[in-house]
Protein backbone atom coordinates (compact mmCIF):
# COMPACT_ATOMS: atom_id res chain seq x y z
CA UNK A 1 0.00 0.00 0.00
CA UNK A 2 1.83 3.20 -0.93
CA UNK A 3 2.46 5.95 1.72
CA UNK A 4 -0.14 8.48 1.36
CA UNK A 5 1.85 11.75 2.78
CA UNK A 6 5.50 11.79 2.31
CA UNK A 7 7.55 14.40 4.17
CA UNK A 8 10.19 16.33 3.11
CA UNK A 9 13.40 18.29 4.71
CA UNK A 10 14.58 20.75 2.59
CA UNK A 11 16.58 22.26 5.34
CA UNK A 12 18.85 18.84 6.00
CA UNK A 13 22.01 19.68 5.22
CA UNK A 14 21.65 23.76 4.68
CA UNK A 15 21.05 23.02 0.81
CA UNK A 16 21.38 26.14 -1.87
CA UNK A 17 18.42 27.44 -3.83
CA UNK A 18 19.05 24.85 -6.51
CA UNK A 19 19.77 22.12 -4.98
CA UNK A 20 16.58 22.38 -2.71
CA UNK A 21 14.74 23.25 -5.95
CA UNK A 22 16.68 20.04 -7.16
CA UNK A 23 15.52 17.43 -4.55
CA UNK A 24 12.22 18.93 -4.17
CA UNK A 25 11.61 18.24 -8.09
CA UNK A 26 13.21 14.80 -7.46
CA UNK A 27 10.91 13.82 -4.50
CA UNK A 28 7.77 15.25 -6.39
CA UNK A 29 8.18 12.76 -9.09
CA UNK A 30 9.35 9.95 -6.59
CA UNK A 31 6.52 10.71 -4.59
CA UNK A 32 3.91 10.68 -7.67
CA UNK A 33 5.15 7.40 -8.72
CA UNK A 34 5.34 5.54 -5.36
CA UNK A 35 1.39 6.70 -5.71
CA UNK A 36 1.42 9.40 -2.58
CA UNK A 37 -1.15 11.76 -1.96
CA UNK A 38 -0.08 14.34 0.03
CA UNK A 39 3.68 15.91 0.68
CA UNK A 40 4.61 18.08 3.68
CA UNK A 41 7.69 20.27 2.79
CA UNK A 42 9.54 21.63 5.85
CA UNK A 43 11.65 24.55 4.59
CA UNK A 44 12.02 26.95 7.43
CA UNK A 45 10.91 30.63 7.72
CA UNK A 46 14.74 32.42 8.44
CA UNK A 47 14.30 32.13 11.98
CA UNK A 48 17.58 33.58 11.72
CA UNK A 49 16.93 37.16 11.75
CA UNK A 50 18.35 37.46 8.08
CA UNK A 51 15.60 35.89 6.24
CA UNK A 52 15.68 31.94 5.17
CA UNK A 53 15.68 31.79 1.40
CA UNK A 54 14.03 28.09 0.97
CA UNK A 55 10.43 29.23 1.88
CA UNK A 56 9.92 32.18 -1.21
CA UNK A 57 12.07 29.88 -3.22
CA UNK A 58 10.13 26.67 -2.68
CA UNK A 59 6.52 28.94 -2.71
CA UNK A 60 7.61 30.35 -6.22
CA UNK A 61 8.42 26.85 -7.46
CA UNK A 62 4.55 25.24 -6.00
CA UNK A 63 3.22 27.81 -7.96
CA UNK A 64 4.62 27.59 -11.14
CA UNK A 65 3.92 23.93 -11.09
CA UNK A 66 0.05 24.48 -9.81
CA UNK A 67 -0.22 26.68 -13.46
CA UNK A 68 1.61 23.96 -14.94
CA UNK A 69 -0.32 21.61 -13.74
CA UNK A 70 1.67 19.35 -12.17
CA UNK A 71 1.04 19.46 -8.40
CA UNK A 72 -3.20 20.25 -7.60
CA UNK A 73 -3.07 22.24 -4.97
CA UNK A 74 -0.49 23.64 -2.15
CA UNK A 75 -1.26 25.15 1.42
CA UNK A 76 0.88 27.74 2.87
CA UNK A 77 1.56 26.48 7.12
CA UNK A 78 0.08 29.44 7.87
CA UNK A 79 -2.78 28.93 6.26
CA UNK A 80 -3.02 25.15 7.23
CA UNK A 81 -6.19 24.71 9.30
CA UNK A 82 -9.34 22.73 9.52
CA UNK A 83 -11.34 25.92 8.88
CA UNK A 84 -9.44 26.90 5.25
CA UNK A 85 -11.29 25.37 1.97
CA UNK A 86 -7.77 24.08 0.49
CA UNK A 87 -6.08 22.16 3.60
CA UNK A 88 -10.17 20.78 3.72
CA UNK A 89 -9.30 19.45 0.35
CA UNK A 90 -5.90 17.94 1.94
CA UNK A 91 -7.75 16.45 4.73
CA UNK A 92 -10.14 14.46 2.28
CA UNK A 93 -7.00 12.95 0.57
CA UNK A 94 -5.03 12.02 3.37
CA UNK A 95 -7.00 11.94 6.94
CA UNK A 96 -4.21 11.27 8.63
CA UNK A 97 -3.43 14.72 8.87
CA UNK A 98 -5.71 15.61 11.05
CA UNK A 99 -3.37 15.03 14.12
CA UNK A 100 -0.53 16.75 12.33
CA UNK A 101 1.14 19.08 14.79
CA UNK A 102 1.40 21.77 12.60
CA UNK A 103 -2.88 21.75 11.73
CA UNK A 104 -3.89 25.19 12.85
CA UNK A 105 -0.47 26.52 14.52
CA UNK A 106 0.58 28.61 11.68
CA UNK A 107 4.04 27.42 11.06
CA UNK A 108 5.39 29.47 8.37
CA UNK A 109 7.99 27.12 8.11
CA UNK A 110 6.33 24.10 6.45
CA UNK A 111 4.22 24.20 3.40
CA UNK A 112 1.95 21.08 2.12
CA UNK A 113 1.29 19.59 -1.35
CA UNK A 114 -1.78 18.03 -2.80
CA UNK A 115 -0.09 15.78 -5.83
């Protein structure tokens, strides 16, 4: 039975722009064809003080490939809440998320994918 939400670091390792753009491309494809649903992207938010460049990067990329049609949907973590029409969508595909820490505590730092 395949794994219906896959989660991704993009922050492991303190990747550049392009090769987090790399291996999120790579897992998006992985992901499609190992028949997931639903990926959860944890990029960070530049808790830093000097800005983290992952999360506009990664954003930028989701919607490119919405208009291209290649992912459905995507939910900014801030956004990401029982009440919003779009992680409702998310929920339907993969219940399990429902007890996902994350569901309704705003954490700029993730960002999730309907495939």
């Amino acid at each position: 039975m395949p794994k219906t939400v896959v989660i991704l670091n993009l922050e492991e390792g303190f990747p550049s722009r392009d090769e987090a753009l790399k291996k999120l491309e790579a897992a998006i494809a992985t992901s499609r064809k190992a028949g997931a649903r639903v990926m959860k992207l944890i990029h960070g938010y530049g808790s830093s003080g000097t800005g983290g460049i992952l999360r506009p990067v990664v954003r930028n990329y989701l919607r490119r490939a919405k208009e291209r049609g290649e992912i459905r949907l995507f939910v900014n973590g801030e956004s990401w809440s029982s009440f919003e029409s779009r992680s409702k969508e998310l929920l339907a595909e993969a219940a399990q998320l429902v007890l996902d820490r994350d569901l309704g505590a705003g954490n700029r730092g993730v960002t999730l994918v309907l495939l």
